[in-house]
Protein backbone atom coordinates (compact mmCIF):
# COMPACT_ATOMS: atom_id res chain seq x y z
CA UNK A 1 0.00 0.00 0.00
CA UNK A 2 1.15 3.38 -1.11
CA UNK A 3 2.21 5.47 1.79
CA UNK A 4 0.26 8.80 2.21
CA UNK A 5 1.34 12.45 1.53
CA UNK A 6 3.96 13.76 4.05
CA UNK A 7 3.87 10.38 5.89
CA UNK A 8 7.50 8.41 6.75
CA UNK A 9 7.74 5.01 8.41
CA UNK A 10 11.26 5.79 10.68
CA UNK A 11 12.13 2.17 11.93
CA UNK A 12 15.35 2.00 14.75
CA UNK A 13 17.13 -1.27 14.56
CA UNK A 14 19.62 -2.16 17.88
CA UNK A 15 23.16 -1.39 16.23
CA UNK A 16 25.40 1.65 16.59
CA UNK A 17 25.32 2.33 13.23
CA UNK A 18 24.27 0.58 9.95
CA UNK A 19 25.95 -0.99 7.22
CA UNK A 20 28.84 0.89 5.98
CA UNK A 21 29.06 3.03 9.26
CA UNK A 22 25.82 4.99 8.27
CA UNK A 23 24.52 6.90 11.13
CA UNK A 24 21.45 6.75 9.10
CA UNK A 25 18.87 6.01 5.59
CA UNK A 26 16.34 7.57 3.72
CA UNK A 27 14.07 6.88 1.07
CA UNK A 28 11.32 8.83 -0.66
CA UNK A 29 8.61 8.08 -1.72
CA UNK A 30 6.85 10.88 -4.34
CA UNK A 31 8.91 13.37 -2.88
CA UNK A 32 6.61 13.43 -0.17
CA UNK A 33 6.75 10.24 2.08
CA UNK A 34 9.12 7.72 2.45
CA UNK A 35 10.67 5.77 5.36
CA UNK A 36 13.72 5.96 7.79
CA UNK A 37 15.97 3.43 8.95
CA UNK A 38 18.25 4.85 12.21
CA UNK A 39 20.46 3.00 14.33
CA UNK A 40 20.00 3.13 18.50
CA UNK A 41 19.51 6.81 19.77
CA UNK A 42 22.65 8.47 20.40
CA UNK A 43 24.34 12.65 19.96
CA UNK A 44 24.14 12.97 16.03
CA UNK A 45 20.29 11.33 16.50
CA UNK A 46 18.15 14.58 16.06
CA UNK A 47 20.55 15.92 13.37
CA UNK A 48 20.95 12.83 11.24
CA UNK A 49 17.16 12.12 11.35
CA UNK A 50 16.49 15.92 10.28
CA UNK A 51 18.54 14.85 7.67
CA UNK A 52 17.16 11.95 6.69
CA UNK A 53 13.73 13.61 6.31
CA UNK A 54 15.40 15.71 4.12
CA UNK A 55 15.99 12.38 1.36
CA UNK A 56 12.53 11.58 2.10
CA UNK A 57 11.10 15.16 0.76
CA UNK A 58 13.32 14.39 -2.10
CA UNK A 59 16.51 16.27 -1.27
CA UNK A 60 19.62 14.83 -1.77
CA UNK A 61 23.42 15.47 -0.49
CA UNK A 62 25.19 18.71 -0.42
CA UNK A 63 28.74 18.69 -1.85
CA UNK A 64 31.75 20.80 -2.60
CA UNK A 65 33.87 21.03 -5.66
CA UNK A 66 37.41 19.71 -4.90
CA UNK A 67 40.03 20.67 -7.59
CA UNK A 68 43.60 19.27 -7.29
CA UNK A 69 44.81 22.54 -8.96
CA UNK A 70 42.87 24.77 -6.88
CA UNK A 71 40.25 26.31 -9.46
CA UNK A 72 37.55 27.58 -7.62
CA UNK A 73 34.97 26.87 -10.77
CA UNK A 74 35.00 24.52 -13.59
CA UNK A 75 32.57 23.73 -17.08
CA UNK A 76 31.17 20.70 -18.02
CA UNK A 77 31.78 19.08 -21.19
CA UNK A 78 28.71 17.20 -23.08
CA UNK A 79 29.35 14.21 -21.42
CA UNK A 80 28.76 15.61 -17.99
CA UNK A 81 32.41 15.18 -16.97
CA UNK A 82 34.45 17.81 -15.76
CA UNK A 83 36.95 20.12 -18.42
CA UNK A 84 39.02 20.57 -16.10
CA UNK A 85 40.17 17.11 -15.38
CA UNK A 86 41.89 17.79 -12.35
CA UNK A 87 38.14 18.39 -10.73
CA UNK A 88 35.64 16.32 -8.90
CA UNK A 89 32.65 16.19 -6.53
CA UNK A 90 33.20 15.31 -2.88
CA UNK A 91 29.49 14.09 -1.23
CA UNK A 92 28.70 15.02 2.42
CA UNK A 93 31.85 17.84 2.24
CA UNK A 94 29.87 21.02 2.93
CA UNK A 95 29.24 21.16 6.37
CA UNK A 96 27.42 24.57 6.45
CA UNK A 97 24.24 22.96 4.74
CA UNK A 98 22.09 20.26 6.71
CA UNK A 99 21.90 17.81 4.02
CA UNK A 100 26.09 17.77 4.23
CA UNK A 101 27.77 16.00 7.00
CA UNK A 102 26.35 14.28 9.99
CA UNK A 103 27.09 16.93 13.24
CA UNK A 104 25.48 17.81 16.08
CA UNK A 105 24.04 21.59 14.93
CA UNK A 106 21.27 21.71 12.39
CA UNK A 107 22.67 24.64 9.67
CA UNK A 108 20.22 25.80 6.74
CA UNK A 109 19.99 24.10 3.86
CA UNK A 110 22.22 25.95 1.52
CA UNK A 111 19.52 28.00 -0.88
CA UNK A 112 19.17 25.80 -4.16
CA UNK A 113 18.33 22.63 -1.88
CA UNK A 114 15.73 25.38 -0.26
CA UNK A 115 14.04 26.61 -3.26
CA UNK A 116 14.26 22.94 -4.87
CA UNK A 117 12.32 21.97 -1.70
CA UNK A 118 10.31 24.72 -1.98
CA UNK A 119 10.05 25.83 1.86
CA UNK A 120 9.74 29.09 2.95
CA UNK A 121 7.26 32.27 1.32
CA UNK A 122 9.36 31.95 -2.04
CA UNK A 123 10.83 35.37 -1.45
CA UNK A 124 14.16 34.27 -0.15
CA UNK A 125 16.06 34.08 -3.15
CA UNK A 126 16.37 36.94 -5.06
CA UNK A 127 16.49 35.83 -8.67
CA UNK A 128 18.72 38.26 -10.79
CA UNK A 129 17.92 36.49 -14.12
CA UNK A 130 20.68 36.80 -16.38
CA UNK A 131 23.54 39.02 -15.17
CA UNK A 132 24.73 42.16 -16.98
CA UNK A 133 26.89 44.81 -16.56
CA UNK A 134 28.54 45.78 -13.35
CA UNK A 135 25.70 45.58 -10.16
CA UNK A 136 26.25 45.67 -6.26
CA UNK A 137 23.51 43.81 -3.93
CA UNK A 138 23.39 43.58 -0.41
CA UNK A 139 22.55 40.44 1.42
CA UNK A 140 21.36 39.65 4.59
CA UNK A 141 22.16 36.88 7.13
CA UNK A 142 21.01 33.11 5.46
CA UNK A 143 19.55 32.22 8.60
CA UNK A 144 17.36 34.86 9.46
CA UNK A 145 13.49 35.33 8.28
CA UNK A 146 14.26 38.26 5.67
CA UNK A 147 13.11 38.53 2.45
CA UNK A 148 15.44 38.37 -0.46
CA UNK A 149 18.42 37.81 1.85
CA UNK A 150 20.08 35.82 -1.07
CA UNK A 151 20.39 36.24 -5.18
CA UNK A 152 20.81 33.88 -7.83
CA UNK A 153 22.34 35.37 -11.36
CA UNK A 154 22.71 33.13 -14.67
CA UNK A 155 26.04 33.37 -16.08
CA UNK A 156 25.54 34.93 -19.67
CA UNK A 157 27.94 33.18 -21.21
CA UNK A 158 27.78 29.75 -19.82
CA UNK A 159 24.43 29.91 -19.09
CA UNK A 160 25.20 28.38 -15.36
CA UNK A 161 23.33 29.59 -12.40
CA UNK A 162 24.91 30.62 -9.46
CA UNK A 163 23.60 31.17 -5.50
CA UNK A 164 25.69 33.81 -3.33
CA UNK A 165 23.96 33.91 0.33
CA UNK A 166 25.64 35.25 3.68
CA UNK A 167 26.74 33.19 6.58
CA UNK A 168 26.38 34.64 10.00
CA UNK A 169 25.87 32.97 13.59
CA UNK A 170 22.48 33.22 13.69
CA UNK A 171 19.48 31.08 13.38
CA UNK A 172 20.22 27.68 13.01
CA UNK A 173 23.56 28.70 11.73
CA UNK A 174 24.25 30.19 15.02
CA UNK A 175 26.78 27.02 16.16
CA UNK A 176 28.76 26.50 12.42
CA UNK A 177 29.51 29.99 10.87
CA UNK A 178 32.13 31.20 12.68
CA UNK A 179 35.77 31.45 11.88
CA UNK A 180 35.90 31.11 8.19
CA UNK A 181 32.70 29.96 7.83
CA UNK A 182 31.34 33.24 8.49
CA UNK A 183 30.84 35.35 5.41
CA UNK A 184 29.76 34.89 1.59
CA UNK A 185 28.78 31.40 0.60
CA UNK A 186 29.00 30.57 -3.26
CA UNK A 187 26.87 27.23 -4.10
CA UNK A 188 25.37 26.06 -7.21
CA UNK A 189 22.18 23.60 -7.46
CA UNK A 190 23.21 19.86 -7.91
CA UNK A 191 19.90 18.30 -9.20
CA UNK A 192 18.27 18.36 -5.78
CA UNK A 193 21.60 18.72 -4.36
CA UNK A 194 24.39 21.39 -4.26
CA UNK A 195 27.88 21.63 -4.84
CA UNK A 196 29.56 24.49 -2.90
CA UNK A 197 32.45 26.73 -4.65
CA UNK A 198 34.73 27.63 -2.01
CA UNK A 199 38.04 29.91 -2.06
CA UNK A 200 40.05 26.89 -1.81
CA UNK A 201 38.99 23.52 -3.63
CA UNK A 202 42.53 21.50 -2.62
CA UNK A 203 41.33 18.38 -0.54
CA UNK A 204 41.25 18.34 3.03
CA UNK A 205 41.38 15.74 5.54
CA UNK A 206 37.89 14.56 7.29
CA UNK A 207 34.72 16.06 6.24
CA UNK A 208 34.61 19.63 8.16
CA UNK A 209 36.03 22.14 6.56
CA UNK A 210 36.39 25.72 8.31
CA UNK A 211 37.27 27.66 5.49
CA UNK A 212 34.43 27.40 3.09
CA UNK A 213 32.94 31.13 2.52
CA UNK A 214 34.41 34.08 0.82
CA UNK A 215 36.15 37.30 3.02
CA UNK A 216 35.86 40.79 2.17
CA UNK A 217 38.21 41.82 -0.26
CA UNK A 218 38.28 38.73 -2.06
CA UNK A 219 36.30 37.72 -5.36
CA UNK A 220 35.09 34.62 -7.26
CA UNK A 221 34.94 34.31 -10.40
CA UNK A 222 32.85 31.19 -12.65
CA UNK A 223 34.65 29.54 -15.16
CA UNK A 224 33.40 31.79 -17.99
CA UNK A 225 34.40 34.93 -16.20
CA UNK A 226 31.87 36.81 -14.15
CA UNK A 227 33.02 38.04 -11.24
CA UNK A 228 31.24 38.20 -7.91
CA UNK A 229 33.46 40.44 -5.47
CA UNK A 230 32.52 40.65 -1.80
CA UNK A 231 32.95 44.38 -1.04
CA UNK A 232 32.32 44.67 2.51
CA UNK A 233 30.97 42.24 5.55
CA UNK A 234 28.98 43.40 8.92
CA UNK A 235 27.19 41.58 11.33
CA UNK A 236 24.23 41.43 9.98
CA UNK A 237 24.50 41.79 6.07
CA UNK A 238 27.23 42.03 3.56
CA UNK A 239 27.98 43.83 0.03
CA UNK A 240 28.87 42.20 -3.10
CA UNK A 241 29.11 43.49 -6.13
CA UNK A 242 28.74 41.24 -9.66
CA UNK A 243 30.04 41.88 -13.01
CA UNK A 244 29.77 40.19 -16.39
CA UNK A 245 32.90 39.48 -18.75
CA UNK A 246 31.78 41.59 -21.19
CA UNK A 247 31.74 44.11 -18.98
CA UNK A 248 35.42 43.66 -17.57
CA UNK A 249 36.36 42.92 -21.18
CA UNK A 250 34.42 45.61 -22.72
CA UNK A 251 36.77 47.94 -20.74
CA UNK A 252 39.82 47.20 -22.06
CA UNK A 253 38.54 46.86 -25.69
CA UNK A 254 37.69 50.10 -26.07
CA UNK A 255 40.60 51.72 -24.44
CA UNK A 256 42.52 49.93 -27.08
CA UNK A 257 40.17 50.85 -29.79
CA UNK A 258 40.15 54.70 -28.12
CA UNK A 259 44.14 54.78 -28.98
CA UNK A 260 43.47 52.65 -32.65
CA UNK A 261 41.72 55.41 -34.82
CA UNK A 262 42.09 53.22 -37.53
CA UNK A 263 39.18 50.72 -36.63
CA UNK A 264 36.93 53.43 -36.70
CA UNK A 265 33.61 53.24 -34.74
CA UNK A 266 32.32 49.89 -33.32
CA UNK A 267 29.75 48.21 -35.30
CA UNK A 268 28.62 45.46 -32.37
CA UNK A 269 28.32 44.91 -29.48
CA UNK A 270 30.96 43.01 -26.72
CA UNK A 271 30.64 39.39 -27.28
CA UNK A 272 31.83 36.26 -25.14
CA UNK A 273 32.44 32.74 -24.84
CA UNK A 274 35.44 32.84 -27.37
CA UNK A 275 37.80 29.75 -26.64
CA UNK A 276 39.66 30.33 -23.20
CA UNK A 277 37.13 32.76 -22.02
CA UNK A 278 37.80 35.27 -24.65
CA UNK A 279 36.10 37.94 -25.96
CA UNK A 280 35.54 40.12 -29.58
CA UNK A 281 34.39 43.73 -30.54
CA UNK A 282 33.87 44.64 -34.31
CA UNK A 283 34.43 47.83 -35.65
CA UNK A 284 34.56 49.03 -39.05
CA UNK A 285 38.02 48.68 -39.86
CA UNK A 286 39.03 46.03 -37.73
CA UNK A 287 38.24 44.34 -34.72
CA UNK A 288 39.38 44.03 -31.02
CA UNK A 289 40.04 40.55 -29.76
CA UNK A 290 40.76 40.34 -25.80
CA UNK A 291 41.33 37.34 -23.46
CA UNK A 292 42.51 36.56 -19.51
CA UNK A 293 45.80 35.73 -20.75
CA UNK A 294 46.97 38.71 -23.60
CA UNK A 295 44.67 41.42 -22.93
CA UNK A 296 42.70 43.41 -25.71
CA UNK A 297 44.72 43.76 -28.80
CA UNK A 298 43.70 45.13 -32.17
CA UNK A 299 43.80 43.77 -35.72
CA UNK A 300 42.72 45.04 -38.68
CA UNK A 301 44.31 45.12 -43.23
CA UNK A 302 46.11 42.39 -44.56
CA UNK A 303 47.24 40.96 -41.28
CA UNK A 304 43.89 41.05 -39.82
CA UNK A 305 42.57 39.16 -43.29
CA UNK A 306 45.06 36.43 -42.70
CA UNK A 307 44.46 35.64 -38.70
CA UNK A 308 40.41 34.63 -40.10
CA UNK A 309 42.04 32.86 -42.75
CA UNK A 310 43.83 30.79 -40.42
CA UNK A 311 40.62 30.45 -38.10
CA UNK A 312 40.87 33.34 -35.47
CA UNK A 313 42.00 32.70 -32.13
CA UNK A 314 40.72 28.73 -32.86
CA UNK A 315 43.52 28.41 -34.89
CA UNK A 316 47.18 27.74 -34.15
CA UNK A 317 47.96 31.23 -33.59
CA UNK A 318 45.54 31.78 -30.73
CA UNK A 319 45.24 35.34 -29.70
CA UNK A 320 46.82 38.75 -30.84
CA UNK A 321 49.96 39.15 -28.22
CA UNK A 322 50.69 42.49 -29.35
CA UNK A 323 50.09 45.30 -31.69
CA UNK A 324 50.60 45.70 -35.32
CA UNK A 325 54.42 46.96 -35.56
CA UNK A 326 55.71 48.25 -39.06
CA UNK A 327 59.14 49.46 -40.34
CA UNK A 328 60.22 46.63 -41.39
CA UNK A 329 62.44 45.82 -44.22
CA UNK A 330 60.64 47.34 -47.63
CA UNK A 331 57.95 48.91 -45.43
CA UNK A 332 56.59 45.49 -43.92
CA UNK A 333 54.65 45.58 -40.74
CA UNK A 334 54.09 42.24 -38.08
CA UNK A 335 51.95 41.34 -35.57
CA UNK A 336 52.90 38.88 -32.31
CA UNK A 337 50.28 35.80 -31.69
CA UNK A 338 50.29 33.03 -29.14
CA UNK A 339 51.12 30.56 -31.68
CA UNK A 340 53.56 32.49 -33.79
CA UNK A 341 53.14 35.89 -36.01
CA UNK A 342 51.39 37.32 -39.11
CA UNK A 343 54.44 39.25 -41.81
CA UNK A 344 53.33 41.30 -44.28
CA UNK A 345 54.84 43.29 -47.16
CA UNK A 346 53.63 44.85 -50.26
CA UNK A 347 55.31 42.72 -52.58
CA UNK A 348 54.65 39.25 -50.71
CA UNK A 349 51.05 40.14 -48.71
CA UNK A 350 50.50 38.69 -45.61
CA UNK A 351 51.64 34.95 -44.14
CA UNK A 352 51.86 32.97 -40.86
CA UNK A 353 54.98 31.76 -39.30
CA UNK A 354 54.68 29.13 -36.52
CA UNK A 355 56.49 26.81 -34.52
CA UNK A 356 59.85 25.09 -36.12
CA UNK A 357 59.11 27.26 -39.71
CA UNK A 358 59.63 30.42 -37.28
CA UNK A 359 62.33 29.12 -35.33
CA UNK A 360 64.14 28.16 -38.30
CA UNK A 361 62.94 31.36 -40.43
CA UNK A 362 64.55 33.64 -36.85
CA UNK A 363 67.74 31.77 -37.34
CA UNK A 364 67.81 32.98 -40.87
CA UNK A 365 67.24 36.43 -39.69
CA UNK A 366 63.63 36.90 -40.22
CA UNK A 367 62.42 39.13 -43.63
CA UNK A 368 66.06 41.01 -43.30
CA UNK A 369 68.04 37.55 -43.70
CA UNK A 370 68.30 35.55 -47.09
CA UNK A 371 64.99 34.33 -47.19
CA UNK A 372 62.89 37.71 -47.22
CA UNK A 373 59.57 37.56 -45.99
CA UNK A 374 57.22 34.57 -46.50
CA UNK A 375 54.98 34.22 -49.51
CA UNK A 376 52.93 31.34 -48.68
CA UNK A 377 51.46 29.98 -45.46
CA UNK A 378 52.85 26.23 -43.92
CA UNK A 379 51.86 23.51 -46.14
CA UNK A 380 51.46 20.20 -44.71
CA UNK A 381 51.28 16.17 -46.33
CA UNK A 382 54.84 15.81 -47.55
CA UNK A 383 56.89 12.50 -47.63
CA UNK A 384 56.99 11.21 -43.99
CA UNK A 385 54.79 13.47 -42.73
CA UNK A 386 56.98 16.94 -43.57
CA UNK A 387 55.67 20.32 -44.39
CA UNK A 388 57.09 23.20 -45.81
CA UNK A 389 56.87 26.93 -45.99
CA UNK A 390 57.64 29.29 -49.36
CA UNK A 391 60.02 32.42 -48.78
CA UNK A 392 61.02 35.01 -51.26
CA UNK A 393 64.56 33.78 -51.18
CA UNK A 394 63.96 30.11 -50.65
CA UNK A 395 62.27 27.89 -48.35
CA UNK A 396 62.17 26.01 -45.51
CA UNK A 397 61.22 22.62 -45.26
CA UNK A 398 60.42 20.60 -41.82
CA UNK A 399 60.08 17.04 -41.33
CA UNK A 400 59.58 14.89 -37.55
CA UNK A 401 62.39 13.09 -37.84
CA UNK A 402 65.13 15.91 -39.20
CA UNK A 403 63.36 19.26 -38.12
CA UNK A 404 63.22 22.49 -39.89
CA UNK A 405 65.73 23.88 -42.09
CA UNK A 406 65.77 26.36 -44.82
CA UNK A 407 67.11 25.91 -48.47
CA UNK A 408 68.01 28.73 -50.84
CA UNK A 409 70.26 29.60 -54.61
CA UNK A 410 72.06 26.93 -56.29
CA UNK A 411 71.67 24.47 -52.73
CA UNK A 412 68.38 24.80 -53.53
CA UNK A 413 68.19 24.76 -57.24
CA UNK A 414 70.84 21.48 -57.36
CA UNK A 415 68.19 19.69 -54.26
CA UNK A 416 64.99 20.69 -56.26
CA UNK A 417 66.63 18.65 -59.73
CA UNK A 418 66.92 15.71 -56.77
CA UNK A 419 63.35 15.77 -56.71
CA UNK A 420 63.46 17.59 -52.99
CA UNK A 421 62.35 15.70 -50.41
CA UNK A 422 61.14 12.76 -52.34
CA UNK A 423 64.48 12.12 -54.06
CA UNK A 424 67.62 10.54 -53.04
CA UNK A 425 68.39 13.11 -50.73
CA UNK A 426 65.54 13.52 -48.84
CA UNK A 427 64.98 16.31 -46.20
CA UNK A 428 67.91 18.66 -45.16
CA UNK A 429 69.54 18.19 -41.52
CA UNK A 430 70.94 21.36 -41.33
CA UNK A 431 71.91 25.13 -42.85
CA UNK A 432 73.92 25.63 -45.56
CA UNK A 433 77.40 26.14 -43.97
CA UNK A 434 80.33 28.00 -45.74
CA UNK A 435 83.97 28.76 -44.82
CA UNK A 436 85.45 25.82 -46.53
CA UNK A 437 88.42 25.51 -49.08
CA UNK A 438 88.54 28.40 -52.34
CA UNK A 439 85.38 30.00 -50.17
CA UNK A 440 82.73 26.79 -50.82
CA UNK A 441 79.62 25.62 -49.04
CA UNK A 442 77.84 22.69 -48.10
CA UNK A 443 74.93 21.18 -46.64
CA UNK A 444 73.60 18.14 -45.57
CA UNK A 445 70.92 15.89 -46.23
CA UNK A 446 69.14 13.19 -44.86
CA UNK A 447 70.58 11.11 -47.79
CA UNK A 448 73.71 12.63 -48.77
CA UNK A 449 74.99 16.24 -48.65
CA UNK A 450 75.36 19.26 -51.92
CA UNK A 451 79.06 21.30 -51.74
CA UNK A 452 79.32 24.64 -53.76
CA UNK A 453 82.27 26.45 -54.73
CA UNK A 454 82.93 29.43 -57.04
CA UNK A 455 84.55 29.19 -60.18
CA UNK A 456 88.18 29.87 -60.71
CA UNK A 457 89.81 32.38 -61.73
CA UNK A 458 90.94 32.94 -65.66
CA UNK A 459 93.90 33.22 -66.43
CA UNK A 460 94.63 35.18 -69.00
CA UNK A 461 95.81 38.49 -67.09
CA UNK A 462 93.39 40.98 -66.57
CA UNK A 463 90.47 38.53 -67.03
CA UNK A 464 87.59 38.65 -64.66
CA UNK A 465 86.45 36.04 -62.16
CA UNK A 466 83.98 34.00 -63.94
CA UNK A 467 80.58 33.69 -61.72
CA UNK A 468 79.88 30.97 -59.29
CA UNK A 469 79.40 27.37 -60.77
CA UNK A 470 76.28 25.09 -59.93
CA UNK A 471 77.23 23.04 -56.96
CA UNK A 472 77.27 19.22 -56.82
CA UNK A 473 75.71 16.60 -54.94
CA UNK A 474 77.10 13.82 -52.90
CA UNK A 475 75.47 10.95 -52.24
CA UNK A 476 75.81 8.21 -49.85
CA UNK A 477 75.91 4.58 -50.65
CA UNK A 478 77.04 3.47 -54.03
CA UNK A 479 75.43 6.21 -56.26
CA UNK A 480 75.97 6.70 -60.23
CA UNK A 481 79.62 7.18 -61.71
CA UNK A 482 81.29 10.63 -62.09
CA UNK A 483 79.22 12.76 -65.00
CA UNK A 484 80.11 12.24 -68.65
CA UNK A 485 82.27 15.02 -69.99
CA UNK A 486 80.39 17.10 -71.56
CA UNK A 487 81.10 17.98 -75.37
CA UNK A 488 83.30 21.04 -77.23
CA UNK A 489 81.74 24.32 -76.86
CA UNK A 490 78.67 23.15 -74.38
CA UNK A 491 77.53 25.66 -71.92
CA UNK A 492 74.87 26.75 -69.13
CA UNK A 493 73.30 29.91 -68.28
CA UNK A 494 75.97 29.69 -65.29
CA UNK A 495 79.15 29.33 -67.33
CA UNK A 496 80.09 28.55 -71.05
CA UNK A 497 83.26 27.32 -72.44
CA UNK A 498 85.49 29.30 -74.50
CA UNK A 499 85.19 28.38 -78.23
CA UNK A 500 88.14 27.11 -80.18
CA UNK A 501 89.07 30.24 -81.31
CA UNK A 502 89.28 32.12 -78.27
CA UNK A 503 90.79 29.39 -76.29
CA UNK A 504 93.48 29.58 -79.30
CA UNK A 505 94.54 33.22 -78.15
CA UNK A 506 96.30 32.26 -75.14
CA UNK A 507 98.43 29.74 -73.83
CA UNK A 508 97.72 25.95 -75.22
CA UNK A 509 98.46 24.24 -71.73
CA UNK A 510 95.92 23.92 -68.68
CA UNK A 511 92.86 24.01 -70.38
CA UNK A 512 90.53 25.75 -67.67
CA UNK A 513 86.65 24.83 -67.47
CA UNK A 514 85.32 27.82 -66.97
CA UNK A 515 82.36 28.25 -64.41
CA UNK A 516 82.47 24.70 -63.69
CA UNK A 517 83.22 22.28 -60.53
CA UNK A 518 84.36 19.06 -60.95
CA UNK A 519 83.54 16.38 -58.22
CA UNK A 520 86.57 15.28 -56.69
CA UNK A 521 86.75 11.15 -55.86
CA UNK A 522 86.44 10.99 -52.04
CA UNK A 523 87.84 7.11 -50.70
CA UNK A 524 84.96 5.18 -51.98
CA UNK A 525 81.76 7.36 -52.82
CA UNK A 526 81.68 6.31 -55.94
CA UNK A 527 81.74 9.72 -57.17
């Protein structure tokens, strides 16, 4: 037979406690009626029954967030797990709310588990609906009989709702809020439980905690920024003050915009809930991007054009890190990101550098060094996973297993006939490095290396040097034989050989090759 409305069965059985060490059970039934199983009579009796009536209206525990990083706040991904991983609910851990911990005193019910129940007139909790702007409230002691003595605010970004009510010694609270758990309480609703937000969320030993409300001076803040700051504390109410992100953010955007004539006027509004808690303001040149970790920084032209190509702060740059800087070499400007930076000049437009490209490109020199400024963004889904990146003067190409090196002139003219990366020689392993014998170079290669000297001298006196000659490749292993000599009177766009008739005109011994390098036999290369 169904039990009646507001009727429990509490049964006593002759233990201490129950299974488990329970100092008590109970079941509802409807929300209304239920049953109670306690163990003999003993100090935590009246308590733990008041709390089991509590399961038998339908309430359940209340809990506090415990963070192993100490984040006071955390969201919830789709799943209903934690983002922050380092997060978790501890049951029973709140000791200012009835439905927490066994004890001897009897606190209040933290406010969601009150309105859930629905007890009291219904004028308890002040409801601020969706917070805005920059407000200051006053409450008034939790366990008194005033009206509106807490609020409740929904975050408007996360859409979270959030319960900020005053601890004082009085009422029923009279025997727990002292210490540090006298003050502002922050708590959110748990189903028809609670999980309190407290100024520190480390783990503590047993289940009382007397550090669980929030001091004047200090402020919390939810995970998608609003801040609730508790201004001032008496002993019988307390000021807070909330305010939104985009009102802390909207701040700082326009000062920067204020100082950034070129954006021109704004053309929206703040908005939030940008990755990491960021937020945006468009204006008719440009926009203002600003997040916890960079600030509010402007972007707007070319540069601007190539962040949204790239995906906006979702991308691998992130956020803007800085302003837009120019001067550069040829009148180029660049702008700083989290992931890398943005380079633009008139004659190349504007390109992303990023991880080992940039390292490798700043070794170079940046746009002043050989390579110039880049011409084409990182492009991914070479041989073995590799990527490269296009400069005016060259490139650079990047691969896991040999990193990021640049390639530029007749290095990279002689690697490209290879077939780059795909040929014998595969990826470079490091710069090209000169210095050696008659003022050569060289660089290596995952399969081999490329030396480069410049041609000799001619010999007839007063003759000019002749230009540089097209280096040559070494390879490892047993490669092809030593080039075929090349026919009477062949030539390149590098160097040509002196006809008969000219080479007639001067001495008839020590033919010279003009403009050309010949491989020398190294042990056995097989050059």
């Amino acid at each position: 037979m169904d039990p009646s409305s507001y009727t429990a069965l509490v049964v006593f059985v002759s233990t201490p406690t129950l299974s488990d060490g329970a100092y008590g059970a109970g079941w509802s039934y409807n929300g209304t009626s239920g049953r109670v199983l306690m163990p003999l009579p003993a100090t935590l009796t009246k308590s733990v029954l008041t709390h089991e009536f509590g399961h038998v209206l339908g309430l359940m525990h209340a809990n506090r967030l415990a963070c192993a990083n100490g984040a006071v706040d955390t969201a919830s991904n789709a799943d209903g797990t934690f983002a922050n991983s380092s997060c978790s609910i501890q049951e029973y851990k709140d000791n200012l709310d009835l439905m927490g911990v066994s004890q001897v005193s009897q606190p209040v019910v933290s406010s969601p588990i009150y309105e859930f129940g629905g007890f009291g007139a219904g004028t308890e909790v002040r409801n601020l609906g969706t917070a805005t702007g920059k407000k200051s409230y006053e409450l008034r002691a939790w366990g008194s009989a005033d009206a509106n003595r807490a609020v409740k605010f929904k975050d408007p970004v996360s859409g979270e709702v959030y319960y900020v009510e005053l601890r004082l010694p009085v009422g029923n609270d009279a025997a727990t809020a002292l210490g540090g758990n006298r003050g502002v309480k922050v708590v959110q609703g748990f189903g028809a439980g609670s999980i309190a937000l407290q100024p520190s969320t480390t783990t503590f030993n047993g289940f009382y905690s007397y550090n669980q409300t929030w001091q004047a001076g200090q402020v919390f803040k939810t995970h998608a920024g609003t801040r609730v700051s508790v201004d001032w504390i008496s002993s019988a109410a307390a000021g807070i003050t909330i305010e939104t992100l985009d009102s802390l953010a909207g701040k700082a955007i326009d000062a920067v915009a204020a100082q950034t004539p070129a954006l021109g006027t704004a053309t929206s509004a703040v908005v939030c809930g940008l990755r990491n808690g960021g937020c945006y303001r468009n204006f008719q040149s440009g926009s203002v991007h600003w997040s916890p970790g960079t600030g509010a920084v402007a972007t707007t032209g070319p540069i601007r054009a190539s962040w949204a190509s790239l995906g906006y702060e979702k991308g691998k740059l992130g956020y803007p890190a800085g302003p837009q800087a120019c001067g550069l070499v040829g009148g180029g400007c660049y702008q700083k990101f989290q992931g890398g930076s943005i380079h633009w000049s008139s004659a190349t437009g504007a390109f992303a550098t990023w991880g080992g490209m940039s390292t490798a490109w700043a070794s170079t020199g940046y746009e002043k060094g050989k390579l110039g400024y880049p011409t084409g963004n990182e492009t991914c889904g070479l041989v073995g996973g590799g990527c490269y990146q296009s400069f005016k003067g060259g490139s650079i190409h990047w691969s896991p297993g040999t990193g990021a090196f640049p390639t530029w002139g007749s290095m990279r003219a002689t690697w490209a006939s290879t077939g780059y990366e795909k040929g014998k020689l595969g990826y470079p392993t490091g710069k090209e490095t000169c210095g050696l014998v008659g003022g050569g170079c060289y660089q290596s290669f995952k399969g081999g290396s490329i030396h480069w000297s410049p041609a000799p001298a001619l010999s007839r006196r007063g003759a000019a040097c002749a230009p540089p000659g097209p280096p040559w490749a070494m390879r490892r292993a047993n490669s092809a034989t030593r080039p075929a000599r090349k026919p009477a009177g062949w030539s390149t766009a590098a160097a040509r050989r002196p006809s008969r008739a000219a080479a007639s005109t001067g001495p008839r011994h020590g033919r010279l090759r003009h403009g050309r390098t010949n491989p020398v036999r190294l042990g056995n290369t097989g050059l």
